[in-house]
N, C-alpha and C. Protein backbone atom coordinates (compact mmCIF):
# COMPACT_ATOMS: atom_id res chain seq x y z
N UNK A 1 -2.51 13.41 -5.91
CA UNK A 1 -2.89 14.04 -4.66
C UNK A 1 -1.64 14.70 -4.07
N UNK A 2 -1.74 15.89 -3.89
CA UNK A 2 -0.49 16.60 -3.34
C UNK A 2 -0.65 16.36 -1.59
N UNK A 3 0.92 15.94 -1.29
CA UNK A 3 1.57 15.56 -0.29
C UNK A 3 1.03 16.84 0.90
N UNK A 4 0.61 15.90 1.95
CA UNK A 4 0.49 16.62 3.05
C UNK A 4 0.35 16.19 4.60
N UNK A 5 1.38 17.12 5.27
CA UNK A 5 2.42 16.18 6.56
C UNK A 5 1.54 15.71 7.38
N UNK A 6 -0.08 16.32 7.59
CA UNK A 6 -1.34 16.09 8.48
C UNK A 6 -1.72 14.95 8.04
N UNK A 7 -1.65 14.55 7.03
CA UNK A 7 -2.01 13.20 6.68
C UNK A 7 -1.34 12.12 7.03
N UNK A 8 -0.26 11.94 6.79
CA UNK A 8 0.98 11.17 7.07
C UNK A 8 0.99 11.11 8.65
N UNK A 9 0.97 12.11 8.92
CA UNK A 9 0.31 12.20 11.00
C UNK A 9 -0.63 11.56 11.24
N UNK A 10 -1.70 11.64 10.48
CA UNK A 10 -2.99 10.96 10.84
C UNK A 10 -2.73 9.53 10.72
N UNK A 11 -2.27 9.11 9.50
CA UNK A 11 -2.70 7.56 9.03
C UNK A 11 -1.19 6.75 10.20
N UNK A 12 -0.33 7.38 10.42
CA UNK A 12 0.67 6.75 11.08
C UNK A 12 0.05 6.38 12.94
N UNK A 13 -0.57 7.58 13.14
CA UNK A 13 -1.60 7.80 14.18
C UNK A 13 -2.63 6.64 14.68
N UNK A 14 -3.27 6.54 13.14
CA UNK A 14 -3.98 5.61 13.70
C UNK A 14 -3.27 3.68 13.40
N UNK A 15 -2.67 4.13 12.68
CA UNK A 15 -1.86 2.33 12.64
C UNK A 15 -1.00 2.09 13.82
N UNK A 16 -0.17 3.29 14.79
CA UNK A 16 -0.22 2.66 15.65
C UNK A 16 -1.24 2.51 16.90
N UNK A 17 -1.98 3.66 16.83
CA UNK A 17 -3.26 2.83 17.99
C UNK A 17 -3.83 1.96 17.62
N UNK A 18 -3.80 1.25 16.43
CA UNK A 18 -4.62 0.18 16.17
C UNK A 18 -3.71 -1.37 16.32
N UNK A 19 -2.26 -1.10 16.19
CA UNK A 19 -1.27 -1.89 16.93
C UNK A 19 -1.39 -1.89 18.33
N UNK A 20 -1.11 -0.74 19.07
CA UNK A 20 -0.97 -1.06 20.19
C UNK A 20 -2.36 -1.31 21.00
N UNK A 21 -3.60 -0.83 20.53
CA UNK A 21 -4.92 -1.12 21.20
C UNK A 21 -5.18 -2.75 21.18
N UNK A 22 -4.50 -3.26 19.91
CA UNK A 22 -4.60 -4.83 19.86
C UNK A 22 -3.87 -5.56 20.83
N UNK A 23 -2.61 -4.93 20.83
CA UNK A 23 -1.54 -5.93 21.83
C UNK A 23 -1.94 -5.26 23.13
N UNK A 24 -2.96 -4.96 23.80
CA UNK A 24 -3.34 -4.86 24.71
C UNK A 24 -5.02 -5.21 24.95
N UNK A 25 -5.27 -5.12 24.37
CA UNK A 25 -6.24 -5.84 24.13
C UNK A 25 -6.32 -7.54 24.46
N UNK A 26 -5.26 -7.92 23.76
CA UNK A 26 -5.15 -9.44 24.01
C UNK A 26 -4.45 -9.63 25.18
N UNK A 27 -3.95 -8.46 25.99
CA UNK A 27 -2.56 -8.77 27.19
C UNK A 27 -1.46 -9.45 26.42
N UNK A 28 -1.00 -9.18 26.23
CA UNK A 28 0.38 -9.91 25.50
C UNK A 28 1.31 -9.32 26.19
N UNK A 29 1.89 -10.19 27.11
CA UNK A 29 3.18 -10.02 27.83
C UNK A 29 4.54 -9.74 26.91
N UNK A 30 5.20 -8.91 27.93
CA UNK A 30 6.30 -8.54 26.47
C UNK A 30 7.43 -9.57 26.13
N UNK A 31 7.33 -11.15 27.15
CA UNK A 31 8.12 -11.82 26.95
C UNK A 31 7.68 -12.71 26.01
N UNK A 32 6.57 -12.42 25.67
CA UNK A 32 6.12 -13.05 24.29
C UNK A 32 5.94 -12.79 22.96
N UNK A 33 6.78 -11.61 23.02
CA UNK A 33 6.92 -11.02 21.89
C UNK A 33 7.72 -11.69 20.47
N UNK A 34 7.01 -12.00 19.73
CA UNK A 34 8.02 -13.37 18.56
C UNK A 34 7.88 -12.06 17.05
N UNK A 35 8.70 -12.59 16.46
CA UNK A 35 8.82 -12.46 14.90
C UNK A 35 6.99 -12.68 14.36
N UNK A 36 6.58 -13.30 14.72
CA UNK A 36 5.15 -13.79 14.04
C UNK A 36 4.23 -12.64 14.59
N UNK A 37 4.73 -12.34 15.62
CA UNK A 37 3.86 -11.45 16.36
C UNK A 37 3.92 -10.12 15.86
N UNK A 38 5.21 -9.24 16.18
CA UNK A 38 5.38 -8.32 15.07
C UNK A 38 5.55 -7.83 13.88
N UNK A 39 5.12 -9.44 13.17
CA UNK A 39 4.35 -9.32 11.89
C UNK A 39 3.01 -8.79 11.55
N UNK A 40 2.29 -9.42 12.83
CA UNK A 40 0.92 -9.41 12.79
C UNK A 40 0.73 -8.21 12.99
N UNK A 41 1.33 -7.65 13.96
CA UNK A 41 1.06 -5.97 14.15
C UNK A 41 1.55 -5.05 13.13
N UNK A 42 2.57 -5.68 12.53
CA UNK A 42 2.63 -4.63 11.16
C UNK A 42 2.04 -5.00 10.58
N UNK A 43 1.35 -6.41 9.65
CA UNK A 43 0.26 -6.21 8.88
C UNK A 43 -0.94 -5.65 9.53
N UNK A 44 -1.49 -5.42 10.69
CA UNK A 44 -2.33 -4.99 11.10
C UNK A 44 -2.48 -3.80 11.12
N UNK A 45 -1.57 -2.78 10.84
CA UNK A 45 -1.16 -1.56 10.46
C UNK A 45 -1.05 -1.01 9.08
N UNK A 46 -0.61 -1.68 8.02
CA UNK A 46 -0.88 -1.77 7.23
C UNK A 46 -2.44 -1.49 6.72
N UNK A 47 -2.73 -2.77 7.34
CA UNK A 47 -4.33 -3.14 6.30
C UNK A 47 -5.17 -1.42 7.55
N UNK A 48 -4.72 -1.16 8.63
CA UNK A 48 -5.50 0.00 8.95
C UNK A 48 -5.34 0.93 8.39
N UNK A 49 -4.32 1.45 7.87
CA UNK A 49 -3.76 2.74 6.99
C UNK A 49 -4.64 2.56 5.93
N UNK A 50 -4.45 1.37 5.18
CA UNK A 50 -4.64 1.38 4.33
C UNK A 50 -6.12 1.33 3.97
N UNK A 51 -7.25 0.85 4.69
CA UNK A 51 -8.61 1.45 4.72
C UNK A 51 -8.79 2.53 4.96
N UNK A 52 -7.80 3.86 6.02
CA UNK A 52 -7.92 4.81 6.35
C UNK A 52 -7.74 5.94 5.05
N UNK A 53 -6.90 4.96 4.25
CA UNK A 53 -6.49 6.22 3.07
C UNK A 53 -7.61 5.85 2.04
N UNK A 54 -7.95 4.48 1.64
CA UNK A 54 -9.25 4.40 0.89
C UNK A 54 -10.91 5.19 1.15
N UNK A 55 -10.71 5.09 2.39
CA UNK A 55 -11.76 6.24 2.87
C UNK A 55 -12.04 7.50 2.69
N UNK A 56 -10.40 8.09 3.21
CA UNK A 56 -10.09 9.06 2.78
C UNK A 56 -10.58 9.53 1.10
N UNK A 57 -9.59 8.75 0.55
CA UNK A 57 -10.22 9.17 -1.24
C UNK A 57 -11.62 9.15 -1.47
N UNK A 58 -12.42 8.03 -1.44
CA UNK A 58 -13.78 7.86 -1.38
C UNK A 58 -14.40 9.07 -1.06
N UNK A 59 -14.23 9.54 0.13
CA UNK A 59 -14.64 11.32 0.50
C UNK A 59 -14.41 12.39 -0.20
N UNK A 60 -13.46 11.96 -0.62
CA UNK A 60 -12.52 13.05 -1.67
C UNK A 60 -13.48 13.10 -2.66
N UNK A 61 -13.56 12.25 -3.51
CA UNK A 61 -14.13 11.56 -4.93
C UNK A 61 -15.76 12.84 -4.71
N UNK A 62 -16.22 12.15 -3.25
CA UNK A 62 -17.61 11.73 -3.12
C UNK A 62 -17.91 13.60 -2.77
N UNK A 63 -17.20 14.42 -2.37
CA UNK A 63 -16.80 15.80 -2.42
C UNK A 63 -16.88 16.64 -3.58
N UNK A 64 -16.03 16.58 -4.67
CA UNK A 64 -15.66 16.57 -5.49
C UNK A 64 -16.83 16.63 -6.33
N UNK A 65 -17.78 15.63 -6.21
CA UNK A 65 -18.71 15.44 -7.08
C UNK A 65 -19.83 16.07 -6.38
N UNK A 66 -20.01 16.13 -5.42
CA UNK A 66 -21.29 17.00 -4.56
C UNK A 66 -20.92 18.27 -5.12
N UNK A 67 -19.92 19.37 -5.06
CA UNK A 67 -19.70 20.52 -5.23
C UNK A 67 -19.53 20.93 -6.50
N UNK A 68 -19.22 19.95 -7.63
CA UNK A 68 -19.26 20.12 -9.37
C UNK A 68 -20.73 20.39 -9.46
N UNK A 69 -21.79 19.19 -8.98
CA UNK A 69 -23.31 19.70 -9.06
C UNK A 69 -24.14 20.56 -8.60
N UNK A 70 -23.18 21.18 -7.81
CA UNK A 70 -23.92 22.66 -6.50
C UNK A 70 -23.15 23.32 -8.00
N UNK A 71 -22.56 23.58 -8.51
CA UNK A 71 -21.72 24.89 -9.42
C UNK A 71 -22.44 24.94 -10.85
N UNK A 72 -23.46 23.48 -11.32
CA UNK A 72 -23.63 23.42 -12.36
C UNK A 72 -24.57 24.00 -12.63
């Protein structure tokens, strides 16, 4: 898949609103901010990207194959 900067915008985009919608979400005062905690929000970023880009492909795939059978 060739590299493209809208993407990298997007998926960074949404891992951190999905960080910061959480730590507000729960109120988390910032004096409670621990090592365990900004773990959790980076794996929580993580695992969002990372459904965001599986999706992504899935569409791709699922594209791909709609428009091979419109051509055939």
């Amino acid at each position: 898949m060739p590299y493209n900067p809208s993407l990298s915008l997007a998926t960074t985009a949404s891992g951190m609103l999905g960080g910061v919608s959480r730590a507000v979400t729960e109120q988390v005062p910032l004096s409670s901010i621990t090592l365990s905690s900004v773990i959790d929000v980076i794996v929580y970023a993580v695992v969002s990207a990372s459904v965001g880009y599986c999706v992504k492909m899935a569409l791709d795939i699922t594209r791909k194959k709609i428009f091979k059978n419109k051509t055939q």
